[in-house]
PDB file of N, CA and C in Angstrom:
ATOM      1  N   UNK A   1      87.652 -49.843 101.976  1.00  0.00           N
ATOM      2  CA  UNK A   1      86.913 -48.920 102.803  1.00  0.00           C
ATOM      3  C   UNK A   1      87.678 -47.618 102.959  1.00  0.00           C
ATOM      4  N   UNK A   2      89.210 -47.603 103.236  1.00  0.00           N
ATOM      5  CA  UNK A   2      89.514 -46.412 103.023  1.00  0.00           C
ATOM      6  C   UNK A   2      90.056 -45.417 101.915  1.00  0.00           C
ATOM      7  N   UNK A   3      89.445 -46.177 100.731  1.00  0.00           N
ATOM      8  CA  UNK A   3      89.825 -45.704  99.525  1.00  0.00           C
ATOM      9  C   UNK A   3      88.864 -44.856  99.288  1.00  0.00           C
ATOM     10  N   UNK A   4      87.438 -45.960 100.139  1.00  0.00           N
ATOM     11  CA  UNK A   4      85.839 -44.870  99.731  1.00  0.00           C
ATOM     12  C   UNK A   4      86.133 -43.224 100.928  1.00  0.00           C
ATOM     13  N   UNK A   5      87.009 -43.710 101.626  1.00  0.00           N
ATOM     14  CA  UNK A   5      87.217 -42.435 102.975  1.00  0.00           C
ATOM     15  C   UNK A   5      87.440 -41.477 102.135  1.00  0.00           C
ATOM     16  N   UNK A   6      89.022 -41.943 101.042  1.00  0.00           N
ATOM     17  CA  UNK A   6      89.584 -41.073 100.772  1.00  0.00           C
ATOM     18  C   UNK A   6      88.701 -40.195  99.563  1.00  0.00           C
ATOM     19  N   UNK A   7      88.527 -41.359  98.688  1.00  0.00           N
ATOM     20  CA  UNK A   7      87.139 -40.928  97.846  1.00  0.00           C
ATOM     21  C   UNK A   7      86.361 -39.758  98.294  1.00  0.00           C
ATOM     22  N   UNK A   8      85.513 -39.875  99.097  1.00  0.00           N
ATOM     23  CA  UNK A   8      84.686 -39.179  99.556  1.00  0.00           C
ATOM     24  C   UNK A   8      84.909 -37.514 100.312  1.00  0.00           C
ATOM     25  N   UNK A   9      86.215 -38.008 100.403  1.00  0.00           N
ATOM     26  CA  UNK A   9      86.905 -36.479 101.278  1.00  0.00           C
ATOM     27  C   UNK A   9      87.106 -35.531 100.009  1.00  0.00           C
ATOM     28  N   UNK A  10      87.528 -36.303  98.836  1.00  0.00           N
ATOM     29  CA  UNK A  10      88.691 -35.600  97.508  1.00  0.00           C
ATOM     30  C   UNK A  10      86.693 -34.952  96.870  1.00  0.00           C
ATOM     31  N   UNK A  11      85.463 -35.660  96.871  1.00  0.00           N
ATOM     32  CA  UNK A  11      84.553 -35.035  96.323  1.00  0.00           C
ATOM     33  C   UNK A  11      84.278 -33.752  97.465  1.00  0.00           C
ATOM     34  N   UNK A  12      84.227 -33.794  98.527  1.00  0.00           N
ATOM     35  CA  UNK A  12      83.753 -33.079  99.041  1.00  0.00           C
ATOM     36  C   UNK A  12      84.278 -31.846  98.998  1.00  0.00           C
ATOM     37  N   UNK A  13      85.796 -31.628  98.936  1.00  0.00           N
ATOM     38  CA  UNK A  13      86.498 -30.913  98.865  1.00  0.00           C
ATOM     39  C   UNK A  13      86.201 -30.035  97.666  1.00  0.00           C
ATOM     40  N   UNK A  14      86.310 -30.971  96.584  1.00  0.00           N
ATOM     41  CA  UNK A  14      85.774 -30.105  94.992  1.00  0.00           C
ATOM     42  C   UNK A  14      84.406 -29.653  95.245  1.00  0.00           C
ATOM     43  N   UNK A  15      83.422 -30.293  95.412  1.00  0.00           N
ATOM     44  CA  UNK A  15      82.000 -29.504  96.257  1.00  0.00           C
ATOM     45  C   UNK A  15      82.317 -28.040  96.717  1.00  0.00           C
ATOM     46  N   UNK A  16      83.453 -28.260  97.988  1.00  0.00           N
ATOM     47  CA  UNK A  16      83.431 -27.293  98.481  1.00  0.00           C
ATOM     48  C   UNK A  16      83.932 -25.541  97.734  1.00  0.00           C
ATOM     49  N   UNK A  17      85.062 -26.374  97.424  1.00  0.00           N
ATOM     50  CA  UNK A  17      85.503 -25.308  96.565  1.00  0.00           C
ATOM     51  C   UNK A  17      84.736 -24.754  95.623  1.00  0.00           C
ATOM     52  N   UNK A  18      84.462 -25.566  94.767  1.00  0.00           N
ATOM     53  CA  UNK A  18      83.227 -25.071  93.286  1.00  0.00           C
ATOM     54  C   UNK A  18      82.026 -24.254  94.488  1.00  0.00           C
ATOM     55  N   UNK A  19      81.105 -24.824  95.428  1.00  0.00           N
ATOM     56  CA  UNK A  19      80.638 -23.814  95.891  1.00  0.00           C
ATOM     57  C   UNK A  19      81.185 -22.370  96.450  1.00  0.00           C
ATOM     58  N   UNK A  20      82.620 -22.334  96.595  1.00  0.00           N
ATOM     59  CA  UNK A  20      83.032 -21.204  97.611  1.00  0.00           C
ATOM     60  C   UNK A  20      83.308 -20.455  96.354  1.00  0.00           C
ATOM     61  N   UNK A  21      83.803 -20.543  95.142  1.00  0.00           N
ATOM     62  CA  UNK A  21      83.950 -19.795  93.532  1.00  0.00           C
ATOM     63  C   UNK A  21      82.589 -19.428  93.355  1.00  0.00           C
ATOM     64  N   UNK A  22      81.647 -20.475  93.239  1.00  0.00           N
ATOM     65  CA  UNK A  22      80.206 -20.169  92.517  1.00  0.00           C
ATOM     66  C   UNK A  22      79.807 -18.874  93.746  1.00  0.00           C
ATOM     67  N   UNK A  23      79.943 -18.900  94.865  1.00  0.00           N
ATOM     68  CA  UNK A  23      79.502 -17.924  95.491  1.00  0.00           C
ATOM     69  C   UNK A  23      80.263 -16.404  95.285  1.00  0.00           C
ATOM     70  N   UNK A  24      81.583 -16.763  95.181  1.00  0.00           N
ATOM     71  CA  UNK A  24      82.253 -15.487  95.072  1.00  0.00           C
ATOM     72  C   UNK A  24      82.245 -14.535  93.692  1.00  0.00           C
ATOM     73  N   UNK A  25      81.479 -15.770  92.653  1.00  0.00           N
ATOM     74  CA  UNK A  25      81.368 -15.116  91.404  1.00  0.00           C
ATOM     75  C   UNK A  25      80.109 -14.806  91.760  1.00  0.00           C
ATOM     76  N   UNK A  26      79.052 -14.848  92.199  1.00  0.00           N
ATOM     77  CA  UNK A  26      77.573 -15.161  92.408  1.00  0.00           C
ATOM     78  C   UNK A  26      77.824 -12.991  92.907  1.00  0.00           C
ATOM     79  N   UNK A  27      78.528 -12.949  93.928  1.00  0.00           N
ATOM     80  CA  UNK A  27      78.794 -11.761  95.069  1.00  0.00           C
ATOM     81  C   UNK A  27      79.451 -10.786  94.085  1.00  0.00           C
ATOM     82  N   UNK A  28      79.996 -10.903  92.978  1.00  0.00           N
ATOM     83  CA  UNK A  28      81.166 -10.133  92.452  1.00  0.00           C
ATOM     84  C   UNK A  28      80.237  -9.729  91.220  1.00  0.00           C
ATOM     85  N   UNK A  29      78.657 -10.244  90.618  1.00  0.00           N
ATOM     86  CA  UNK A  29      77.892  -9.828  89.946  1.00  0.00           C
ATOM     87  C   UNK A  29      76.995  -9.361  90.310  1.00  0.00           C
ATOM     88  N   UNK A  30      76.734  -9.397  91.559  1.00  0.00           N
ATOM     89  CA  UNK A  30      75.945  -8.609  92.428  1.00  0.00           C
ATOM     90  C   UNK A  30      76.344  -6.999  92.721  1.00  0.00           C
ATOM     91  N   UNK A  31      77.389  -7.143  92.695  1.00  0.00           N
ATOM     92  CA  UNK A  31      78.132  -5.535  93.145  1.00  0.00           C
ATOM     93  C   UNK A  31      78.031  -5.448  91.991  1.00  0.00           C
ATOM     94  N   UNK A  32      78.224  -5.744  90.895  1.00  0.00           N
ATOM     95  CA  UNK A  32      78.583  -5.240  89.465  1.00  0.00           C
ATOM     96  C   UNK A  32      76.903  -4.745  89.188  1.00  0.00           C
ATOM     97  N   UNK A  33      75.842  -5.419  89.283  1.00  0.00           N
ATOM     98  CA  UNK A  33      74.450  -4.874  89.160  1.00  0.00           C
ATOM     99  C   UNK A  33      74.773  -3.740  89.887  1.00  0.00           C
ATOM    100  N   UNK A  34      74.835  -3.803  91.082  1.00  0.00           N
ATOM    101  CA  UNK A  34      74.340  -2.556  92.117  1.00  0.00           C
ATOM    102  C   UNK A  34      75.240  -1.311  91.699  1.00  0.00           C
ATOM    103  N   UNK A  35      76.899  -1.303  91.178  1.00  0.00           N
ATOM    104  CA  UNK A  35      76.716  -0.307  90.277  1.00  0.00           C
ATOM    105  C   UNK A  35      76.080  -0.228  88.885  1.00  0.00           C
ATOM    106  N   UNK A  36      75.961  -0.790  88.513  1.00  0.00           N
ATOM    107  CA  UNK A  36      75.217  -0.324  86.833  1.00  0.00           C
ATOM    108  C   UNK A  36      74.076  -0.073  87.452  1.00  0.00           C
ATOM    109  N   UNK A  37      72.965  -0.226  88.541  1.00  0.00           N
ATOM    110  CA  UNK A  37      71.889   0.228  88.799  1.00  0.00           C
ATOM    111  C   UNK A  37      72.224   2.140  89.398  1.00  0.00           C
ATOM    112  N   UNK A  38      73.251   1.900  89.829  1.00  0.00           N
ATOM    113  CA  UNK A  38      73.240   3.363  89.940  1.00  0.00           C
ATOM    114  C   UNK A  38      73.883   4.334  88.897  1.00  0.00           C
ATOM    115  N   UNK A  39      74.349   3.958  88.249  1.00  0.00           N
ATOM    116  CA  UNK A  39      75.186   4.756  87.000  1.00  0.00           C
ATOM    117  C   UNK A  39      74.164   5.896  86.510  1.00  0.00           C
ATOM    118  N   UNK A  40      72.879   5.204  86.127  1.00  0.00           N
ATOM    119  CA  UNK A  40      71.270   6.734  85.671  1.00  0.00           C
ATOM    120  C   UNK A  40      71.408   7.460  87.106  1.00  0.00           C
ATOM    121  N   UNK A  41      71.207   7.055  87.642  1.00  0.00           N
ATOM    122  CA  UNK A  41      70.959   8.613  89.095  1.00  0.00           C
ATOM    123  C   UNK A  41      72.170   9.651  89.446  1.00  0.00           C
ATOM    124  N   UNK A  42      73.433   8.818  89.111  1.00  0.00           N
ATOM    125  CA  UNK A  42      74.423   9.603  89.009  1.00  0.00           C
ATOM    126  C   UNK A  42      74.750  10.307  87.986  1.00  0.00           C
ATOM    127  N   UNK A  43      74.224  10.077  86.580  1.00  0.00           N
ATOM    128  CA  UNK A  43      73.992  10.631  85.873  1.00  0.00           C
ATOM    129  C   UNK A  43      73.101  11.765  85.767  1.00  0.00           C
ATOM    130  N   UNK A  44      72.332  11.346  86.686  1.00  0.00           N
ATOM    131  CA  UNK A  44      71.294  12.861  86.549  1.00  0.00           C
ATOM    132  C   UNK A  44      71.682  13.833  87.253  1.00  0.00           C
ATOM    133  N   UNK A  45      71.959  13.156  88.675  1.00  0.00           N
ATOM    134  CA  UNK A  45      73.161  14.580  89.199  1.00  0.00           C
ATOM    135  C   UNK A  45      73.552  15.097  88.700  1.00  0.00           C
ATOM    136  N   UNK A  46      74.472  14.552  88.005  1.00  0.00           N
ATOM    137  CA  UNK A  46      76.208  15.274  87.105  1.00  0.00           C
ATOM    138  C   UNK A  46      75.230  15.972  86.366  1.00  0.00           C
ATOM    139  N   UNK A  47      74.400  15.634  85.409  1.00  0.00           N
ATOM    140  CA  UNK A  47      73.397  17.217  84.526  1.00  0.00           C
ATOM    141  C   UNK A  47      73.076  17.846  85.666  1.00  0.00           C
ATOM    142  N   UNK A  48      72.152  17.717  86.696  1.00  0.00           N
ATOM    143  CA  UNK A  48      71.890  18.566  87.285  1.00  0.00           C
ATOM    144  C   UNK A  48      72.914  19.325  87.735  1.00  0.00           C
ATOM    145  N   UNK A  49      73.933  19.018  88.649  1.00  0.00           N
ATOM    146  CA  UNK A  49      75.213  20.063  88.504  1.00  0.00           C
ATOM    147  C   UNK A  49      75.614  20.752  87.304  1.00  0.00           C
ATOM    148  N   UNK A  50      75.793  20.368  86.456  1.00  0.00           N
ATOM    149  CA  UNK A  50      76.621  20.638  85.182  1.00  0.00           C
ATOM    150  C   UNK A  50      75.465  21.962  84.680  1.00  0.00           C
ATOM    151  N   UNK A  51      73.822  21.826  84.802  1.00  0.00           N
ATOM    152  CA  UNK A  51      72.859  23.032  84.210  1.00  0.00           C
ATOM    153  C   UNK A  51      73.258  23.972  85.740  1.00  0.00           C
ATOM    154  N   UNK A  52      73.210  23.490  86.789  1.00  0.00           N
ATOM    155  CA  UNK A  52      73.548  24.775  88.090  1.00  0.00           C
ATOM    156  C   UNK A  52      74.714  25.270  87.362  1.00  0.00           C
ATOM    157  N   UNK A  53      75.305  24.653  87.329  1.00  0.00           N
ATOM    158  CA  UNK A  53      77.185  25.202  87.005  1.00  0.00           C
ATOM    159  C   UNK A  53      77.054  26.793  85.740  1.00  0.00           C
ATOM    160  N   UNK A  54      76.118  26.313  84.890  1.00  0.00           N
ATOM    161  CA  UNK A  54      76.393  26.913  84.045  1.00  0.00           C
ATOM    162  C   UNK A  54      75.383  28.294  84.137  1.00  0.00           C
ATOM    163  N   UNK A  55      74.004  27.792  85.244  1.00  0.00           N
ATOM    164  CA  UNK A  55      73.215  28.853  85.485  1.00  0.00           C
ATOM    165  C   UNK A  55      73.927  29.731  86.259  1.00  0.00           C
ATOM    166  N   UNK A  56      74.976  29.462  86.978  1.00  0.00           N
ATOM    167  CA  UNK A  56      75.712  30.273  88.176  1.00  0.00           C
ATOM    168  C   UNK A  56      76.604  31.120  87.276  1.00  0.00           C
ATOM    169  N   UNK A  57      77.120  30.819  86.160  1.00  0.00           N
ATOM    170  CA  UNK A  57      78.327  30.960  85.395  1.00  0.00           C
ATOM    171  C   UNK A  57      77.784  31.981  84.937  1.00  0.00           C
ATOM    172  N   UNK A  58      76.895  31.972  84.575  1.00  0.00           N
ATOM    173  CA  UNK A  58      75.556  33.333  83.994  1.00  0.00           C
ATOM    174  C   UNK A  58      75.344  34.278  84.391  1.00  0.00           C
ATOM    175  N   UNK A  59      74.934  33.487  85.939  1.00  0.00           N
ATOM    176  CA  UNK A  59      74.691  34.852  86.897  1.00  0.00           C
ATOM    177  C   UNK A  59      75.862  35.832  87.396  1.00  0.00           C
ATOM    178  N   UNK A  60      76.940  34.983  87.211  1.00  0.00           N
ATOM    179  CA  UNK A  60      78.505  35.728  87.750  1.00  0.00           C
ATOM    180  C   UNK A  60      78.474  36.679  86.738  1.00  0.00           C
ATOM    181  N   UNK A  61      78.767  36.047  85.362  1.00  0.00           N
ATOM    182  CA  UNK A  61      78.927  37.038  84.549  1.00  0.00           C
ATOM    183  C   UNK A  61      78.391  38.226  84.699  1.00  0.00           C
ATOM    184  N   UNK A  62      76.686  38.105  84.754  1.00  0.00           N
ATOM    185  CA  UNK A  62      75.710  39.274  84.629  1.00  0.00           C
ATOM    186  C   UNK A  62      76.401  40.360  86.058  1.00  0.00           C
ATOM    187  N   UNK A  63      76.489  39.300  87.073  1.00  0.00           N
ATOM    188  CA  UNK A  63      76.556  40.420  88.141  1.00  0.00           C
ATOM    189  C   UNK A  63      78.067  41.628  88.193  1.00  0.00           C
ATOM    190  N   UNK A  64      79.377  40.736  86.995  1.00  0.00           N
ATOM    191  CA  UNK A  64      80.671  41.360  86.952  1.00  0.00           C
ATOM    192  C   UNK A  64      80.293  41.953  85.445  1.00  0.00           C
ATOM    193  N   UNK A  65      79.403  42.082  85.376  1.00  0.00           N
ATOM    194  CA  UNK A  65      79.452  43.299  83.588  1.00  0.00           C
ATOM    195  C   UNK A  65      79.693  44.431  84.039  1.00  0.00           C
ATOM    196  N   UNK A  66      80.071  45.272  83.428  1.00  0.00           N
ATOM    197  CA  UNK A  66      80.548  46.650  83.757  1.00  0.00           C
ATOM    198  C   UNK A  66      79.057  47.671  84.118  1.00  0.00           C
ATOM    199  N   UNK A  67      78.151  47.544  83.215  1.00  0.00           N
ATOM    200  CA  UNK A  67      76.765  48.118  83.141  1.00  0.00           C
ATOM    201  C   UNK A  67      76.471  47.264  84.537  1.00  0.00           C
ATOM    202  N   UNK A  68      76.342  46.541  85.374  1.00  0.00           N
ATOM    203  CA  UNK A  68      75.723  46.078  86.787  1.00  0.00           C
ATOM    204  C   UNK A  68      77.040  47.181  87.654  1.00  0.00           C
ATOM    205  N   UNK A  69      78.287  46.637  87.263  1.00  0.00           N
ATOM    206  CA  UNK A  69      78.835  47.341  88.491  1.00  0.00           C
ATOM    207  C   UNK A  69      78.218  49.068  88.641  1.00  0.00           C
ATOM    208  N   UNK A  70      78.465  49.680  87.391  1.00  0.00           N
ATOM    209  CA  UNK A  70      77.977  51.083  87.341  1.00  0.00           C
ATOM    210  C   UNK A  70      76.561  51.593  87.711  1.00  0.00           C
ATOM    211  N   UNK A  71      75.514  50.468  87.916  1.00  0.00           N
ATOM    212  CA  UNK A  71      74.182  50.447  88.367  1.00  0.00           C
ATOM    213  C   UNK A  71      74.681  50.641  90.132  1.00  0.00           C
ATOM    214  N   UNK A  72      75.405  49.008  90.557  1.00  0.00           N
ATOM    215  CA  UNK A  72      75.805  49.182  91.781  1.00  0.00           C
ATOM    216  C   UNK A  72      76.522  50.477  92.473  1.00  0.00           C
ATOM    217  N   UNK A  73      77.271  51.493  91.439  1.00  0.00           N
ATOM    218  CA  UNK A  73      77.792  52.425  92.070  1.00  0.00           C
ATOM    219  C   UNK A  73      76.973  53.748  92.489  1.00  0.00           C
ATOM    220  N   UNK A  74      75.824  53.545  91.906  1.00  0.00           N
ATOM    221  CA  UNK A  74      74.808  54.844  91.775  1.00  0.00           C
ATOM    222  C   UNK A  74      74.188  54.229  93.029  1.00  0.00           C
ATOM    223  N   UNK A  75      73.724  53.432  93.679  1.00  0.00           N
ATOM    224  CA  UNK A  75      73.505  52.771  94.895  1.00  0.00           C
ATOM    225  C   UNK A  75      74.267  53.173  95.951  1.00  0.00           C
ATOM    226  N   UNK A  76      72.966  54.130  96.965  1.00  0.00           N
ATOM    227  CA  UNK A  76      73.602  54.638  98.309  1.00  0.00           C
ATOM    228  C   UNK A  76      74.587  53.478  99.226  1.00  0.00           C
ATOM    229  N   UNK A  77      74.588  52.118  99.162  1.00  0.00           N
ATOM    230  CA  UNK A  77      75.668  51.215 100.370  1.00  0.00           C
ATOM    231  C   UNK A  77      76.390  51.228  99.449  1.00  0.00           C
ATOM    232  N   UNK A  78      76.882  51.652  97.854  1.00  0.00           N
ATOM    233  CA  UNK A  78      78.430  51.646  98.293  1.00  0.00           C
ATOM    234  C   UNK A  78      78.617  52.996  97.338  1.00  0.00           C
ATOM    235  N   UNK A  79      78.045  53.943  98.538  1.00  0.00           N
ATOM    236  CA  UNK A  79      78.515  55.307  97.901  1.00  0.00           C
ATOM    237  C   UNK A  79      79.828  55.644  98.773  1.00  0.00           C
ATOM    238  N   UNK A  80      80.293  55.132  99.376  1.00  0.00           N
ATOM    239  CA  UNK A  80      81.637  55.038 100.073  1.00  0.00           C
ATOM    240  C   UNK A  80      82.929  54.908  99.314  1.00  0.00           C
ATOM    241  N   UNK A  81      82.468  53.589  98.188  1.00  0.00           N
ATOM    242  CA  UNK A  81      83.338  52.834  97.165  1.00  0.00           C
ATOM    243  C   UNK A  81      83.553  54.082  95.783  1.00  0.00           C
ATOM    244  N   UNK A  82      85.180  54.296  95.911  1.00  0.00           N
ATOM    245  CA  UNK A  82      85.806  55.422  94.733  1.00  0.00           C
ATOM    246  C   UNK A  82      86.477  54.900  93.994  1.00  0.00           C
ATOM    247  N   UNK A  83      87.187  55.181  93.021  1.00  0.00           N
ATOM    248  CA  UNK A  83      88.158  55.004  92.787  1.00  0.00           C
ATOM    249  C   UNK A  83      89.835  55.158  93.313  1.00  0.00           C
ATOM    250  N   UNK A  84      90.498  54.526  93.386  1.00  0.00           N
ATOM    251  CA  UNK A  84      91.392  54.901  93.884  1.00  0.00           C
ATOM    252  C   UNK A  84      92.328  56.009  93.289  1.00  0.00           C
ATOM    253  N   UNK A  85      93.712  57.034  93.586  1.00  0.00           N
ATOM    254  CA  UNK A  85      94.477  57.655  93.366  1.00  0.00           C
ATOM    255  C   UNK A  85      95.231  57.043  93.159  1.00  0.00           C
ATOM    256  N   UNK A  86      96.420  58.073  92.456  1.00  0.00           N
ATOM    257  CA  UNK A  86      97.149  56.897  91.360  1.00  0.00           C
ATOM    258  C   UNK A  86      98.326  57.066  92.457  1.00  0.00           C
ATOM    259  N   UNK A  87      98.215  57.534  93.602  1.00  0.00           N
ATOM    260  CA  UNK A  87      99.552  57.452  94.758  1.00  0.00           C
ATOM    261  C   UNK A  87      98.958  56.290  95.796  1.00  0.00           C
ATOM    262  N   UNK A  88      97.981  55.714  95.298  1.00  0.00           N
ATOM    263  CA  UNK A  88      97.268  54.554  96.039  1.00  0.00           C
ATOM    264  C   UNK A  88      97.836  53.330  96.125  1.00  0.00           C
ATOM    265  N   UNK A  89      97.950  53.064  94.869  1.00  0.00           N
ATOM    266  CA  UNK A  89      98.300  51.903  94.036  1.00  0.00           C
ATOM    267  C   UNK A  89      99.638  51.620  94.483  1.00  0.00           C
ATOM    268  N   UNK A  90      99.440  50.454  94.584  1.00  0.00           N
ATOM    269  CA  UNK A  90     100.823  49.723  94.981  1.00  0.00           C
ATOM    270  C   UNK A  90     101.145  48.621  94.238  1.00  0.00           C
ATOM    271  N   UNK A  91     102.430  48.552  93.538  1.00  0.00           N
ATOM    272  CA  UNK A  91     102.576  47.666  91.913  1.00  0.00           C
ATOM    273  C   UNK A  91     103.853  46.766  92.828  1.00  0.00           C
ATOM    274  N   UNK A  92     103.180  45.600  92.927  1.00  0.00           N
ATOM    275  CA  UNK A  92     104.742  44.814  92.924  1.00  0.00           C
ATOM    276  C   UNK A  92     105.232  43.940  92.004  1.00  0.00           C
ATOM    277  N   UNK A  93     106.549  43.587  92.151  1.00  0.00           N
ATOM    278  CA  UNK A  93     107.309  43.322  91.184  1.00  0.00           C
ATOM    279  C   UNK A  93     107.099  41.653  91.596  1.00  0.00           C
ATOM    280  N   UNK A  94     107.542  41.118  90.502  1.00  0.00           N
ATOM    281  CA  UNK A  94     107.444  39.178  90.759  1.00  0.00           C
ATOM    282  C   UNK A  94     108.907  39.363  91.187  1.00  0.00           C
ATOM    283  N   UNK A  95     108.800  38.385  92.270  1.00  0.00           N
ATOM    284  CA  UNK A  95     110.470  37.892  92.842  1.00  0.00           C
ATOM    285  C   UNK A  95     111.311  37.135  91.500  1.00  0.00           C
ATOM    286  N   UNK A  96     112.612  37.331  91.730  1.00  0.00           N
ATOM    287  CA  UNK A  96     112.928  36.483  90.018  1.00  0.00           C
ATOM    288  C   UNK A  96     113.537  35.523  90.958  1.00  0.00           C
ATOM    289  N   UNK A  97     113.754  34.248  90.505  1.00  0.00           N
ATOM    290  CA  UNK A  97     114.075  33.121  90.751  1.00  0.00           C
ATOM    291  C   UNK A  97     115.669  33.009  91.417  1.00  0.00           C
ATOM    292  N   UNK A  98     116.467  32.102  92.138  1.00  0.00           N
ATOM    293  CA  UNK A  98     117.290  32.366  92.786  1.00  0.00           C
ATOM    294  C   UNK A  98     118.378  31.494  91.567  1.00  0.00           C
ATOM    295  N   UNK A  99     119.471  32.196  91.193  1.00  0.00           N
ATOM    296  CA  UNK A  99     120.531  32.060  90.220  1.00  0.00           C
ATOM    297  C   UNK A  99     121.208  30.985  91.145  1.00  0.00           C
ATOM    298  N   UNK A 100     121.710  29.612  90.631  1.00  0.00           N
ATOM    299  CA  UNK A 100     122.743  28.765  90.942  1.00  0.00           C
ATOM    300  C   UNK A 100     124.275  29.488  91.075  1.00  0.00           C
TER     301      UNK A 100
END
């Protein structure tokens, strides 16, 4: 009788365990779906950023061409904006590194 005790404890135990694995593998392919289900939507972001990125990259350019700035200067708000004098300018030097 207490061989069937012991018996019965040593199955239950393997039961238990094999269920507490089967579940944790069961949970660990579940997360693994739920990213691969999102991998396409994040993907479409990243293009969608990546076509903004490059529409912006466009528009910078266009707006720093020399022909826009010279449009912008004929424009009364920045008829203020000159060129500077060459006693304006202030040139500094790079610090040089400190000698051992």
């Amino acid at each position: 009788m207490n061989t069937r005790k012991v018996l019965f404890f040593q199955i239950l135990v393997c039961i238990s365990c094999a269920a507490f694995t089967l579940y944790g593998l069961i949970d660990r392919q579940n997360e693994l779906t739920e990213l691969r289900l999102a991998i396409p939507s994040l993907k479409k972001e990243v293009e969608r950023i990546e076509k903004d990125n490059i529409r912006l990259s466009y528009e910078i350019d266009r707006f720093e061409s020399p022909i826009h700035l010279m449009e912008l200067q004929r424009k009364p708000e920045f008829g203020h904006l000159h060129y500077p004098y060459k006693n304006d300018i202030v040139v500094l030097e790079e610090p040089q590194p400190l000698q051992d």
